[in-house]
N, C-alpha and C. Protein backbone atom coordinates (compact mmCIF):
# COMPACT_ATOMS: atom_id res chain seq x y z
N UNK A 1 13.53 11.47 -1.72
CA UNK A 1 14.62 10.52 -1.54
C UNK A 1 14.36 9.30 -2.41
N UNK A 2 15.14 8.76 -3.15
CA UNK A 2 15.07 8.10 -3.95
C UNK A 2 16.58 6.85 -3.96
N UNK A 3 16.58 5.59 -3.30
CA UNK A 3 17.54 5.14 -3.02
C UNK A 3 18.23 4.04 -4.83
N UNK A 4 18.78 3.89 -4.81
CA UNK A 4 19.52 3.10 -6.30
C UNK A 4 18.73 1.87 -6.49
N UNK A 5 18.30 1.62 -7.77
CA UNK A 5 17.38 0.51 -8.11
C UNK A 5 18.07 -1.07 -8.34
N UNK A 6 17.28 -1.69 -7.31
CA UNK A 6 18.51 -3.31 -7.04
C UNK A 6 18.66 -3.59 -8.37
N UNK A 7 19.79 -4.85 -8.34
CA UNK A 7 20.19 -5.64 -9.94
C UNK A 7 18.86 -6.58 -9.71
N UNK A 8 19.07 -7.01 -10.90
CA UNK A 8 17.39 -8.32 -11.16
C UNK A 8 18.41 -9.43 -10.78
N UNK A 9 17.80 -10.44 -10.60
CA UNK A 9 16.51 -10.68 -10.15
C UNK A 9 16.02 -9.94 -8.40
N UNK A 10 14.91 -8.93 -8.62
CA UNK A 10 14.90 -8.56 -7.18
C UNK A 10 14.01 -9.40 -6.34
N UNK A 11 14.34 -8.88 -5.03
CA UNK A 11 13.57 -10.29 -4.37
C UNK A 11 12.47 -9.13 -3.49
N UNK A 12 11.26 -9.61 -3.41
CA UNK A 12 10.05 -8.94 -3.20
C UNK A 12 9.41 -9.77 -2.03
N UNK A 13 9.12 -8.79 -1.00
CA UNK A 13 7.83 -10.09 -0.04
C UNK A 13 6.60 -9.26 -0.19
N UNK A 14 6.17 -10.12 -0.68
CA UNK A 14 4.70 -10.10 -0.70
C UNK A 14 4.15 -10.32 0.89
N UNK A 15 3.35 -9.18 1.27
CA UNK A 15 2.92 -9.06 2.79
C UNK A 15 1.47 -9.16 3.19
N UNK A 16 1.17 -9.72 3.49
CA UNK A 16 -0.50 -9.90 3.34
C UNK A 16 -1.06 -10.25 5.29
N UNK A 17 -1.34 -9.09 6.11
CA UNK A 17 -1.70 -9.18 7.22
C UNK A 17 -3.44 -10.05 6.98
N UNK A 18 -3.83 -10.77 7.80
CA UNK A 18 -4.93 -11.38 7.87
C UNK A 18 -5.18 -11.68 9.25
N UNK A 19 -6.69 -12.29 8.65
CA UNK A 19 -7.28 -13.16 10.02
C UNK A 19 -6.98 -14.37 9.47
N UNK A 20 -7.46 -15.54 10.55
CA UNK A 20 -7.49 -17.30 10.33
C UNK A 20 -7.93 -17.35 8.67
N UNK A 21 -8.51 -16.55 7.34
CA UNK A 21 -9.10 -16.74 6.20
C UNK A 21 -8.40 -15.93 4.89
N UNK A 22 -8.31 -16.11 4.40
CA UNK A 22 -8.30 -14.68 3.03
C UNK A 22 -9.16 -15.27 1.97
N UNK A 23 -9.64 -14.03 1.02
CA UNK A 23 -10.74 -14.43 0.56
C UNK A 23 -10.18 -14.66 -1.18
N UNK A 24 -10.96 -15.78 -1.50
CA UNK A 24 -10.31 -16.41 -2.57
C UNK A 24 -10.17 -15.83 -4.00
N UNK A 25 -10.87 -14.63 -4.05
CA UNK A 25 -10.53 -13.66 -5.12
C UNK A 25 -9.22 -12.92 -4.99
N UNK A 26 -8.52 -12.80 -3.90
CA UNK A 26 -7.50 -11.95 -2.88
C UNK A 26 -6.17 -13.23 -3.95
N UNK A 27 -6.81 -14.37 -3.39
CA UNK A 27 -5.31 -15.39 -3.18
C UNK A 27 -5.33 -15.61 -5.29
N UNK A 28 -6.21 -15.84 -6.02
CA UNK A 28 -6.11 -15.62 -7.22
C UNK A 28 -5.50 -14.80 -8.25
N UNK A 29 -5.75 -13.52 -8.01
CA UNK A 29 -5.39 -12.48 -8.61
C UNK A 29 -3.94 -12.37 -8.22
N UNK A 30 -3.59 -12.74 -6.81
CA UNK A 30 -2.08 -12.60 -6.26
C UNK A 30 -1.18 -13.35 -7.39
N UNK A 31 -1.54 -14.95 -7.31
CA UNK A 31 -1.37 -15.50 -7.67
C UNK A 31 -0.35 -15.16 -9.45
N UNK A 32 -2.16 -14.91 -10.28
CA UNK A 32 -1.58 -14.35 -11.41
C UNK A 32 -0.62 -13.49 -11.63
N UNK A 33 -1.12 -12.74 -10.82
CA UNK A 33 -0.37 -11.15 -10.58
C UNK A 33 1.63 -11.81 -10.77
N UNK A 34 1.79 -12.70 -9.62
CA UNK A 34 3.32 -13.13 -9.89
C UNK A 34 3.63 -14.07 -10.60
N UNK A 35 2.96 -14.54 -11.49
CA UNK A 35 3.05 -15.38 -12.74
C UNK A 35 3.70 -14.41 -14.08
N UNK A 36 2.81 -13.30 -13.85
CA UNK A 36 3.01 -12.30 -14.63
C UNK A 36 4.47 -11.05 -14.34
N UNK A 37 5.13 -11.32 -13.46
CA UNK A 37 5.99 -10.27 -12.85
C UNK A 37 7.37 -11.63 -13.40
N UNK A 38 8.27 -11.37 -14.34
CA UNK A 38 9.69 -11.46 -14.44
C UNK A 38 11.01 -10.74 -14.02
N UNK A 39 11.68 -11.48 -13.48
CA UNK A 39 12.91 -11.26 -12.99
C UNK A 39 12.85 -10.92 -11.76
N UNK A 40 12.02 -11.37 -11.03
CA UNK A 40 11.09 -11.42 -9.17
C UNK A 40 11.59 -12.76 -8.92
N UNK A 41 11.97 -12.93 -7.31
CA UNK A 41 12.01 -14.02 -6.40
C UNK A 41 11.05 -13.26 -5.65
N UNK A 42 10.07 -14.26 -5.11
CA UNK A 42 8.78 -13.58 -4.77
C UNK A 42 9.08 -14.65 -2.82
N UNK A 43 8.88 -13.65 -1.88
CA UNK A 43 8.71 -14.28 -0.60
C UNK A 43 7.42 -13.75 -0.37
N UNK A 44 6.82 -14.99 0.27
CA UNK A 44 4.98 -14.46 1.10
C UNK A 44 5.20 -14.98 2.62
N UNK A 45 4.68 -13.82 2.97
CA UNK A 45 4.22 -13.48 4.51
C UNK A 45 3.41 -13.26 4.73
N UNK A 46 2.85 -13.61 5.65
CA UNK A 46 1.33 -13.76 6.45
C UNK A 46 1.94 -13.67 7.75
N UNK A 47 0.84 -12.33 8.59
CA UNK A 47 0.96 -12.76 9.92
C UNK A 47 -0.39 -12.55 10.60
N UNK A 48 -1.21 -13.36 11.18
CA UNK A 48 -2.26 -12.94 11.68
C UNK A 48 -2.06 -12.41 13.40
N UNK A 49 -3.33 -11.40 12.89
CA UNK A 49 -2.94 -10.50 14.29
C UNK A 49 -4.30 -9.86 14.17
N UNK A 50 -5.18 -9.64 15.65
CA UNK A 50 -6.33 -8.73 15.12
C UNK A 50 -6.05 -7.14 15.22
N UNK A 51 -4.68 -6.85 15.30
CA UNK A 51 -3.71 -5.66 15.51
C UNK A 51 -3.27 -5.72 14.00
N UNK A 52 -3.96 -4.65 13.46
CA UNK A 52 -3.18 -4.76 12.15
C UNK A 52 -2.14 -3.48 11.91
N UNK A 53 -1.65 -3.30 13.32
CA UNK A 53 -0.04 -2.17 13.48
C UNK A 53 0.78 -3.28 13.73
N UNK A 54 0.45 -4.20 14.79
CA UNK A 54 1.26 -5.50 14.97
C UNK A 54 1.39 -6.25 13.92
N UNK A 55 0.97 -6.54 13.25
CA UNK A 55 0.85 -7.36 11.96
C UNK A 55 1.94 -6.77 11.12
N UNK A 56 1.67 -5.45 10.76
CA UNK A 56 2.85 -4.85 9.56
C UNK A 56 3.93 -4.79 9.81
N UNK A 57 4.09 -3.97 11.34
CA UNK A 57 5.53 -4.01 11.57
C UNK A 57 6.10 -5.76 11.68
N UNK A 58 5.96 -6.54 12.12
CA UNK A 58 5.84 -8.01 11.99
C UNK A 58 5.86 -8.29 10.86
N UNK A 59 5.37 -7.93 9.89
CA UNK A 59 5.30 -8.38 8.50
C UNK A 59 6.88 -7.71 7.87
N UNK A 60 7.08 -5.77 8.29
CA UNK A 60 8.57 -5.78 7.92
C UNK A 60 9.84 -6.40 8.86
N UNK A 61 9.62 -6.54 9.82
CA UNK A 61 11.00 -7.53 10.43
C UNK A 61 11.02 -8.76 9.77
N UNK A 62 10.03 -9.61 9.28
CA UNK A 62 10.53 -10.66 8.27
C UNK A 62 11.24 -10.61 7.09
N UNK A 63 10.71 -9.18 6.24
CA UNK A 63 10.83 -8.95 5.24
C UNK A 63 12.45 -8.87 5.31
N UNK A 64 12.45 -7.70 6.54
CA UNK A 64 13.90 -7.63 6.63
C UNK A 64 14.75 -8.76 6.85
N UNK A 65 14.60 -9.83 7.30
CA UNK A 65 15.44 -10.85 7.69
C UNK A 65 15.08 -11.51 6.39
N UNK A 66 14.53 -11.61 5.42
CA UNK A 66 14.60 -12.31 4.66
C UNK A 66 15.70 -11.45 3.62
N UNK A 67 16.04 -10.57 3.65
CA UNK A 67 17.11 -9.54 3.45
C UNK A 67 16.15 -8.81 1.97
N UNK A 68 15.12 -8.75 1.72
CA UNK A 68 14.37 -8.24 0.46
C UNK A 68 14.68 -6.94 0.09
N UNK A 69 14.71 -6.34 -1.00
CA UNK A 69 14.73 -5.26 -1.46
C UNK A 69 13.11 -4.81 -2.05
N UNK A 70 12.30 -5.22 -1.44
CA UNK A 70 10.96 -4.33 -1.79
C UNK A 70 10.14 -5.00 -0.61
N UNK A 71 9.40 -4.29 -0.22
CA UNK A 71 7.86 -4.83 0.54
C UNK A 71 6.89 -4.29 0.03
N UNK A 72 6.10 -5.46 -0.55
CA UNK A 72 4.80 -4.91 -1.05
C UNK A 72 3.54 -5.83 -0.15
N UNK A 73 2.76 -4.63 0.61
CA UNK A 73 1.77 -5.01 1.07
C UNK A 73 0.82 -5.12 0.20
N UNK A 74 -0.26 -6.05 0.15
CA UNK A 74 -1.28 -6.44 0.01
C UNK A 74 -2.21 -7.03 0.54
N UNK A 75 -3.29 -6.40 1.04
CA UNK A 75 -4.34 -6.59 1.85
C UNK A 75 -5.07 -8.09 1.31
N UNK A 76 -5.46 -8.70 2.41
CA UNK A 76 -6.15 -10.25 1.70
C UNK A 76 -7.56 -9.54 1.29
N UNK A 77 -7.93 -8.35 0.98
CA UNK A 77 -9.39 -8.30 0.34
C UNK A 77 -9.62 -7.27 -0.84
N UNK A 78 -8.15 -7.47 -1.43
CA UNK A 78 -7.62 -6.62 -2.36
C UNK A 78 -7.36 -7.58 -3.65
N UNK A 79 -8.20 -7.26 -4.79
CA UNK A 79 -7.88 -8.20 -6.01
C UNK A 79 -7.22 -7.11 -6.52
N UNK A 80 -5.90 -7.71 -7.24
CA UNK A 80 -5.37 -6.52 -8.13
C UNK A 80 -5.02 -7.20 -9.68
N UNK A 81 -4.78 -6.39 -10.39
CA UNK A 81 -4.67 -6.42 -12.14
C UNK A 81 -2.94 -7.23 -12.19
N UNK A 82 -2.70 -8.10 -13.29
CA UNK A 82 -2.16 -8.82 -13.14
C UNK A 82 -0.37 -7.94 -13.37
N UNK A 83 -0.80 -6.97 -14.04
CA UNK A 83 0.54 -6.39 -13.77
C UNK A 83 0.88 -5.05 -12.84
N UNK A 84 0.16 -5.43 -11.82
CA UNK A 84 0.51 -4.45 -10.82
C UNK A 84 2.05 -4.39 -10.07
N UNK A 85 2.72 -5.04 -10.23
CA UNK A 85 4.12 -5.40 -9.39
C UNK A 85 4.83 -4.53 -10.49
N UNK A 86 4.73 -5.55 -11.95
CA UNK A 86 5.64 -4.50 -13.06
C UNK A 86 5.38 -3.10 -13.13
N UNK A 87 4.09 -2.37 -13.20
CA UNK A 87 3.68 -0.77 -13.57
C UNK A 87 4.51 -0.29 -11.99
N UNK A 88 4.58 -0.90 -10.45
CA UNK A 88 4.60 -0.09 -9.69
C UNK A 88 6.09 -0.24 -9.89
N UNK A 89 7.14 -1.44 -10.33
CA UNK A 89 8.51 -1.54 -9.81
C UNK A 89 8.84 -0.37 -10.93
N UNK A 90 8.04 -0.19 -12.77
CA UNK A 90 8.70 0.78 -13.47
C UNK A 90 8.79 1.94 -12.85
N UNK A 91 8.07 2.38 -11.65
CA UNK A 91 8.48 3.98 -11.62
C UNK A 91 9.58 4.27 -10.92
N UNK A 92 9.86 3.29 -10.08
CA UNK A 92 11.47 3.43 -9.43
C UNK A 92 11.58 4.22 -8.41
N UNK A 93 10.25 4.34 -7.85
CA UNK A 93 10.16 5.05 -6.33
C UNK A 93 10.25 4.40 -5.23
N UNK A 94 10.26 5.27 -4.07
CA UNK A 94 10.67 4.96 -2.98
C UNK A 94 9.12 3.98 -2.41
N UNK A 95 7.97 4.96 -2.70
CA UNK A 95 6.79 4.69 -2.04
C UNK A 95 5.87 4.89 -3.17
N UNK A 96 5.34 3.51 -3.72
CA UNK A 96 4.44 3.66 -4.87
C UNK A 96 3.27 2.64 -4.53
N UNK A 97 2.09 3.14 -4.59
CA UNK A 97 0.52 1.83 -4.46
C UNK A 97 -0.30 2.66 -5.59
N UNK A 98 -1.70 1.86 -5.26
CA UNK A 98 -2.70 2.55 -5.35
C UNK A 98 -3.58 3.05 -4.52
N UNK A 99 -4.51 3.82 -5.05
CA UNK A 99 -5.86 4.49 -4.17
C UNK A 99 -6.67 3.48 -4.47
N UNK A 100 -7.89 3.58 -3.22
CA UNK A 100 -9.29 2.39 -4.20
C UNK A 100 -10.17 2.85 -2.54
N UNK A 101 -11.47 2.63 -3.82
CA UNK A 101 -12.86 2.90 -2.52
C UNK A 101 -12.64 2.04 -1.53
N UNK A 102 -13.16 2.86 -0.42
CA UNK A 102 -14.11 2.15 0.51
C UNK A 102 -14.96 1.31 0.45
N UNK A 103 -15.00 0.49 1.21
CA UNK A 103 -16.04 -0.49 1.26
C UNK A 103 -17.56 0.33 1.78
N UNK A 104 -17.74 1.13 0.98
CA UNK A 104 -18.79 1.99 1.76
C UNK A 104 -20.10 2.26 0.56
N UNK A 105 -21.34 2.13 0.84
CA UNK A 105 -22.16 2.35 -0.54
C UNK A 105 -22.19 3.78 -1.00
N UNK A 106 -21.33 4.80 -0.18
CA UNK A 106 -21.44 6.12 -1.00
C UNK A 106 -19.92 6.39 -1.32
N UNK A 107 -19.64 6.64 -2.43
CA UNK A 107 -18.16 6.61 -3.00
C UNK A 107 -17.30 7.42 -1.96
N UNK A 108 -16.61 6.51 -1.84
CA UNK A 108 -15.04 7.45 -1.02
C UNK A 108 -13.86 6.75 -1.40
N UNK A 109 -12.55 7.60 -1.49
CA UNK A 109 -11.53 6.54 -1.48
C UNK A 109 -10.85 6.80 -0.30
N UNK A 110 -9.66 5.60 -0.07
CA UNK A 110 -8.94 5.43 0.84
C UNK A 110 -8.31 6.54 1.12
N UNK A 111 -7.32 7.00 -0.26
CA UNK A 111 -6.30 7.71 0.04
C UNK A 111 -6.57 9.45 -0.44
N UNK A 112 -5.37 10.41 -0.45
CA UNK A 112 -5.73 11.65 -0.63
C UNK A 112 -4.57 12.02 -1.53
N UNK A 113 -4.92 12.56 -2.56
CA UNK A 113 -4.25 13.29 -3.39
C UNK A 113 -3.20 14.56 -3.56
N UNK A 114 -2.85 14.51 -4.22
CA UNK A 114 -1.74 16.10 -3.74
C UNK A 114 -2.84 17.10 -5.49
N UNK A 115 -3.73 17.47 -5.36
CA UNK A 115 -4.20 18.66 -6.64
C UNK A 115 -4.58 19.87 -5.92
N UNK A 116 -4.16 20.84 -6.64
CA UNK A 116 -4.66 22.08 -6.48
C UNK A 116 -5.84 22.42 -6.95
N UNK A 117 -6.51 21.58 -7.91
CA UNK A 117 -8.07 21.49 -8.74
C UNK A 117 -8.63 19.93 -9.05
N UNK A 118 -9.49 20.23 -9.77
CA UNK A 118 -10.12 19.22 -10.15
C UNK A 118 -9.35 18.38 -11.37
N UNK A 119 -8.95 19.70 -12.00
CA UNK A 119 -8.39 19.20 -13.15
C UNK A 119 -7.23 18.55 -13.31
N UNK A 120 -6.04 18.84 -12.43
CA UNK A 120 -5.07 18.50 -11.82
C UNK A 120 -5.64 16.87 -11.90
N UNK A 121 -6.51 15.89 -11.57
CA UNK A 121 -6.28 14.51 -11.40
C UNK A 121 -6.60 14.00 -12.99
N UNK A 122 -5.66 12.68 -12.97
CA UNK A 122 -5.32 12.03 -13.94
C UNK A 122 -5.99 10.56 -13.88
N UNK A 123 -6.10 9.91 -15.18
CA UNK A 123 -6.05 8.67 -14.71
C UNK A 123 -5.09 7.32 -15.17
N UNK A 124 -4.32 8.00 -15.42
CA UNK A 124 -2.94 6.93 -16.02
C UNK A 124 -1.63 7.96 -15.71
N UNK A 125 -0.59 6.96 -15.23
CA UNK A 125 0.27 7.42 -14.99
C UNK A 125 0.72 7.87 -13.44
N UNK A 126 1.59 8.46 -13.16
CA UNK A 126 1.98 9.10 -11.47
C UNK A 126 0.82 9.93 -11.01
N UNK A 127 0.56 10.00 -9.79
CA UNK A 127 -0.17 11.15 -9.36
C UNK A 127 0.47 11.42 -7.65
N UNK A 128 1.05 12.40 -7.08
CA UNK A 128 1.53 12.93 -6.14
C UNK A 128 0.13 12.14 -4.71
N UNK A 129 0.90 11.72 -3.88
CA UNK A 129 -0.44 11.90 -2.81
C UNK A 129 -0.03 12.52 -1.43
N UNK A 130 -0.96 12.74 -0.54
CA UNK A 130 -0.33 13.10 0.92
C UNK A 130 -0.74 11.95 2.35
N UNK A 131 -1.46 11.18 1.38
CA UNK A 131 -2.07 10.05 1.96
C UNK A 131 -2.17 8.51 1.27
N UNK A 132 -1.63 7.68 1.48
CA UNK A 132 -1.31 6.43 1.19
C UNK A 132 -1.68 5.33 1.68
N UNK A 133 -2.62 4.73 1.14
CA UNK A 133 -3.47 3.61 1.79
C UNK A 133 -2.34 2.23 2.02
N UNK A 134 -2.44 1.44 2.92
CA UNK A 134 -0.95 0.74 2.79
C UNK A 134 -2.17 -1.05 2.18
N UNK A 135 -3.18 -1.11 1.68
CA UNK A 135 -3.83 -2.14 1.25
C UNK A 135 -3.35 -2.87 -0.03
N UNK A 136 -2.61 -2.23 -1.29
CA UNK A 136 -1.80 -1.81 -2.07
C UNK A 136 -0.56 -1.38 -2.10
N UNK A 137 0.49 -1.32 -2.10
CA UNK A 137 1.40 -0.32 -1.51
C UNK A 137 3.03 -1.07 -1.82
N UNK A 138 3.62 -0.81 -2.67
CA UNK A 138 5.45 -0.77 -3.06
C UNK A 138 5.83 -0.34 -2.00
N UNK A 139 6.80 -0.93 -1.39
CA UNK A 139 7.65 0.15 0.10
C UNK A 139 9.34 -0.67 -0.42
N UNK A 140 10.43 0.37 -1.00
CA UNK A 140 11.87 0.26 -1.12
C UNK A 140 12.31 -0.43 0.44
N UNK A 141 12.69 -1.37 0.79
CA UNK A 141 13.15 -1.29 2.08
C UNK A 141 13.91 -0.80 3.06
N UNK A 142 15.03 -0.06 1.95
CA UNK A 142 15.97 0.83 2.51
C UNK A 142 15.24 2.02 3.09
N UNK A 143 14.00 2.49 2.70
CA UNK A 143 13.09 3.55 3.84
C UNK A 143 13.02 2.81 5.30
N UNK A 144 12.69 1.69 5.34
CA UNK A 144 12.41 1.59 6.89
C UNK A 144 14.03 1.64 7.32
N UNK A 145 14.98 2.07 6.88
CA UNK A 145 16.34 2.20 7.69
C UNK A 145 16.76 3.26 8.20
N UNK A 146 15.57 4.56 7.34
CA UNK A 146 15.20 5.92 7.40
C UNK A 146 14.12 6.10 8.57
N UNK A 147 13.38 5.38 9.13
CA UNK A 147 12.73 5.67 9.75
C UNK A 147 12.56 4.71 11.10
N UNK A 148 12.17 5.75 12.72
CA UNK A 148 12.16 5.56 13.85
C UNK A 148 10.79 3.83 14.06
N UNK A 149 11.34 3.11 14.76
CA UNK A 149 10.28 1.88 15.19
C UNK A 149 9.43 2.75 16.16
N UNK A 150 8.19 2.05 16.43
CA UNK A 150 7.50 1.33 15.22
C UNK A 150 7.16 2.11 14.39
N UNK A 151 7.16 1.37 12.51
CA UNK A 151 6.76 1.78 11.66
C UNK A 151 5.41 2.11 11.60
N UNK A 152 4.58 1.43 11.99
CA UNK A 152 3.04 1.33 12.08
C UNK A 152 2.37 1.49 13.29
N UNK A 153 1.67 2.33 13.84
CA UNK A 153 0.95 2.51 14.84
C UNK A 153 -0.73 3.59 14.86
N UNK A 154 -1.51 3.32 15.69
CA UNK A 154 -2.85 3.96 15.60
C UNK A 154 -2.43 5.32 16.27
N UNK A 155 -2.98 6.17 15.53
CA UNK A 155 -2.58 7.76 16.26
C UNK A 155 -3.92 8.55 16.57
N UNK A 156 -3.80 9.35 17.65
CA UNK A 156 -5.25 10.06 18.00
C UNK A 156 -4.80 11.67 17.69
N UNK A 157 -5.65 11.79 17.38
CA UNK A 157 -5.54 13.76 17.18
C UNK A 157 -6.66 14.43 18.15
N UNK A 158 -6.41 15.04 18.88
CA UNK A 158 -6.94 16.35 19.43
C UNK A 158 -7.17 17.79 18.98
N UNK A 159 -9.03 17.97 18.93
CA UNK A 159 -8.69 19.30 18.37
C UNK A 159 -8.86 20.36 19.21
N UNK A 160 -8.41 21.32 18.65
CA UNK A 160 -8.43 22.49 19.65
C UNK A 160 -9.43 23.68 19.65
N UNK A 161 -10.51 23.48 18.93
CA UNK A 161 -11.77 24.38 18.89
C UNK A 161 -12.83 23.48 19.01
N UNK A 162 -12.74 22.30 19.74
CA UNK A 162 -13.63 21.43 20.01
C UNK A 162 -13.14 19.91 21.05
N UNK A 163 -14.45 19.85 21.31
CA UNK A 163 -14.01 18.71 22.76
C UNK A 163 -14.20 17.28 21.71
N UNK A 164 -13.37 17.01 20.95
CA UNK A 164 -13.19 15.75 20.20
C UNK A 164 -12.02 14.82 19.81
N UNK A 165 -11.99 13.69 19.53
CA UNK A 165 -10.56 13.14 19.14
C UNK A 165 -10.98 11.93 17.95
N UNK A 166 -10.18 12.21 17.40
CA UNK A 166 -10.05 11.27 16.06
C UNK A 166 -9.04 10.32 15.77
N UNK A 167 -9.37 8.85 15.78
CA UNK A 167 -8.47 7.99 15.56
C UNK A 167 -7.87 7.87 14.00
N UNK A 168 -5.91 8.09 13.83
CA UNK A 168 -5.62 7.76 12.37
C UNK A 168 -5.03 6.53 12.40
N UNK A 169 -5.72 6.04 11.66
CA UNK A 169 -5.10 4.62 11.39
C UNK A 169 -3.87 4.10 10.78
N UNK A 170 -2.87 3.01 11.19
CA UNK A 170 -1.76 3.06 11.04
C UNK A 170 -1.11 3.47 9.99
N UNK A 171 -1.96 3.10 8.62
CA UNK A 171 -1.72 3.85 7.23
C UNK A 171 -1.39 5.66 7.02
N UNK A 172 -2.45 6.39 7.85
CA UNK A 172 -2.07 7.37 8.00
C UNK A 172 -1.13 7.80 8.75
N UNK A 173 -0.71 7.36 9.80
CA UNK A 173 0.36 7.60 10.74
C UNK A 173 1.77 7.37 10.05
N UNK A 174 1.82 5.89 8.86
CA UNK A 174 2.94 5.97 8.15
C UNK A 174 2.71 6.82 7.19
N UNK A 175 1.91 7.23 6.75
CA UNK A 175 2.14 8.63 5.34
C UNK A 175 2.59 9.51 6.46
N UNK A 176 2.28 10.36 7.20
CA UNK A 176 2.93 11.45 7.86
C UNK A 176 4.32 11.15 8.09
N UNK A 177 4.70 9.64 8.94
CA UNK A 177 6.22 9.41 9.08
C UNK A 177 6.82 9.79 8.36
N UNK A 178 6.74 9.10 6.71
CA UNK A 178 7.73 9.18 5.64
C UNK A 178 7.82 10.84 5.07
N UNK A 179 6.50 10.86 5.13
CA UNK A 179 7.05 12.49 4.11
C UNK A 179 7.62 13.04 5.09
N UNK A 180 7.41 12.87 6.75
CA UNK A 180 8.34 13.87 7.36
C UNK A 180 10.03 13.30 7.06
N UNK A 181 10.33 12.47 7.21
CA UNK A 181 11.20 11.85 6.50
C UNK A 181 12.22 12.27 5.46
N UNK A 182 11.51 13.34 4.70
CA UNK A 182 11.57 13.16 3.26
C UNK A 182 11.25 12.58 1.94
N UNK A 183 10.94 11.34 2.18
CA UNK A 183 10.23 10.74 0.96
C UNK A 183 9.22 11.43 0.44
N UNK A 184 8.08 10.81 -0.82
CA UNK A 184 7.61 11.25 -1.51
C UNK A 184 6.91 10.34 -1.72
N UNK A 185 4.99 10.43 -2.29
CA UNK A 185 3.52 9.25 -2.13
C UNK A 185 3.63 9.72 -3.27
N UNK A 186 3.68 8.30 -3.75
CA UNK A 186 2.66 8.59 -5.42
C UNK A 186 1.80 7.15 -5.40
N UNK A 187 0.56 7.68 -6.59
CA UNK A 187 -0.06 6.62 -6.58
C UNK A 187 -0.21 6.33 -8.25
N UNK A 188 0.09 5.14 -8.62
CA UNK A 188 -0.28 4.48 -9.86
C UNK A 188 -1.61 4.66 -10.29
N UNK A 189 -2.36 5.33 -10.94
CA UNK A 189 -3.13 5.77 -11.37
C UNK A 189 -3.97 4.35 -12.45
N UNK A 190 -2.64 4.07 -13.15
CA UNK A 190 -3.10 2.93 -14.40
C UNK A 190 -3.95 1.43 -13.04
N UNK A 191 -3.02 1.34 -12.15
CA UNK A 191 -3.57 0.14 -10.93
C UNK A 191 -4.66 0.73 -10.63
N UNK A 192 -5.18 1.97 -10.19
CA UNK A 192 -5.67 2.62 -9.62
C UNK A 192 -7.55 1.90 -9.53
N UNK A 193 -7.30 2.53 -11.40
CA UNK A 193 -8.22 2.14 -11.81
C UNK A 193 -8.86 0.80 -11.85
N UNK A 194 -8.29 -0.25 -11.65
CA UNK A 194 -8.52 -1.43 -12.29
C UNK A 194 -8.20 -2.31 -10.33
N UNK A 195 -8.21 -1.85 -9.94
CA UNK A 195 -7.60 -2.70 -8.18
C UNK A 195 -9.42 -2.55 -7.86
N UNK A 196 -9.46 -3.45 -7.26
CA UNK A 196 -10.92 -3.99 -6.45
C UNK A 196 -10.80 -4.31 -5.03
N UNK A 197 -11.44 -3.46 -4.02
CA UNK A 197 -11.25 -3.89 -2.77
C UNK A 197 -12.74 -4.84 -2.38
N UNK A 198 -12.65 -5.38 -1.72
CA UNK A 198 -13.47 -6.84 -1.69
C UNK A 198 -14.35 -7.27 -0.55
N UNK A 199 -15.67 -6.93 -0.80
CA UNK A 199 -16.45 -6.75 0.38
C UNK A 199 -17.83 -7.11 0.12
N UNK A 200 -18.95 -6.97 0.32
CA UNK A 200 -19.77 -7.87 -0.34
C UNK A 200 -19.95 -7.60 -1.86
N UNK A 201 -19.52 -7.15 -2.31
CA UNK A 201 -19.19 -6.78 -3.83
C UNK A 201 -17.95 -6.19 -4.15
N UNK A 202 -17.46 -6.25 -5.43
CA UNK A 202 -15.99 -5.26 -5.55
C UNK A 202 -16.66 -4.37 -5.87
N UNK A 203 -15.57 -3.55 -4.82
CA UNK A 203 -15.75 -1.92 -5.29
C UNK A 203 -14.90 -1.09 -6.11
N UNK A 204 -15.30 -1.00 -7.24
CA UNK A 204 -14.61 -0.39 -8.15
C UNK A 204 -14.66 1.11 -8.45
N UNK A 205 -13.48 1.74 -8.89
CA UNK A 205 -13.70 3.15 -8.95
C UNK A 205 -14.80 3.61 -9.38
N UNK A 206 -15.09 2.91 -10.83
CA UNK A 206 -16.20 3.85 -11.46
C UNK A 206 -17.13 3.16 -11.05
N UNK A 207 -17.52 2.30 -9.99
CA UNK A 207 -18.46 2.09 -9.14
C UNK A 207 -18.87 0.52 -10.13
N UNK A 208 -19.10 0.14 -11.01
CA UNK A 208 -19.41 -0.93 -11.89
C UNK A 208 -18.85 -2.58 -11.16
């Protein structure tokens, strides 16, 4: 699903859930980042909450009343490359971010890919996902008109060849919403590379 691309100037909220702080590499890079983005009216939202399902959905009822045609989340511990707004608004999707590690010392990333191989991944350009980290993340607003409240919530899974349960976190609970939905995850590959999540060091893809 792919809804009609607004006239310019579009108006964008920038969504940034937090605690009482954000960290000053976070508020910099933002910064540039919409210095660098033309033909944007840029709205910022902040909502602190130590509920960060409360926070987003909270973060889109503003968005919505501010009547915006994009929500782009961005996590306060997320530095991103200064033209991340322009590479994600060129692809003209419904649901466009990036992937980026964990804050973890053995490489993982957030999100999950759509490849049938190895070879299948890219590093510039679209790449299909089935999982969408929302730390990063383009959202068309006309999807949340497509989809049941709340947008964001913690989900538990039960398995059935074992006495266990696994918490998905609200990010995953909205990738399942939308594609059931119909929509479609892609991830910017060119951001991909170059986005830093922010923890006692940035963690960068190629680990550097």
């Amino acid at each position: 699903m792919t809804a009609n691309k607004p006239d310019l100037p579009i108006k964008i909220a920038i969504c940034f859930p937090s605690g009482p702080m954000v960290h000053v590499d976070f508020m910099i890079s933002t910064s540039i980042m919409m210095q660098h983005t033309p033909d944007a009216e840029f709205i910022l939202i902040n909502n602190k909450s130590p509920n960060i399902s409360i926070s987003r959905n909270a973060c889109v009822a503003m968005a919505q009343e501010a009547n915006a045609d994009y929500l782009f989340f961005l996590d306060s511990d997320m530095d991103v490359p200064p033209d991340t707004i322009i590479r994600l608004l060129s692809h003209n999707k419904d649901i466009v971010g990036a992937n980026y590690p964990k804050r973890l010392e053995e490489f993982s990333l957030a999100g999950n890919e759509v490849v049938d191989s190895p070879q299948d991944l890219v590093d510039h350009g679209l790449l299909p996902a089935i999982f969408i980290p929302t730390g990063c993340l383009l959202i068309k607003m006309s999807v949340f008109d497509h989809l049941p409240k709340p947008y964001f919530f913690f989900g538990l899974r039960e398995y059935e060849d074992k006495d266990e349960r696994a918490i998905f976190g609200e990010d995953f609970v909205f990738s399942v919403k939308v594609r059931s939905a119909g929509y479609e995850l892609w991830f910017d590959m060119d951001v991909t590379q170059k986005v830093k999540h922010i923890g006692q060091k940035p963690y960068k893809i190629d680990g550097v």
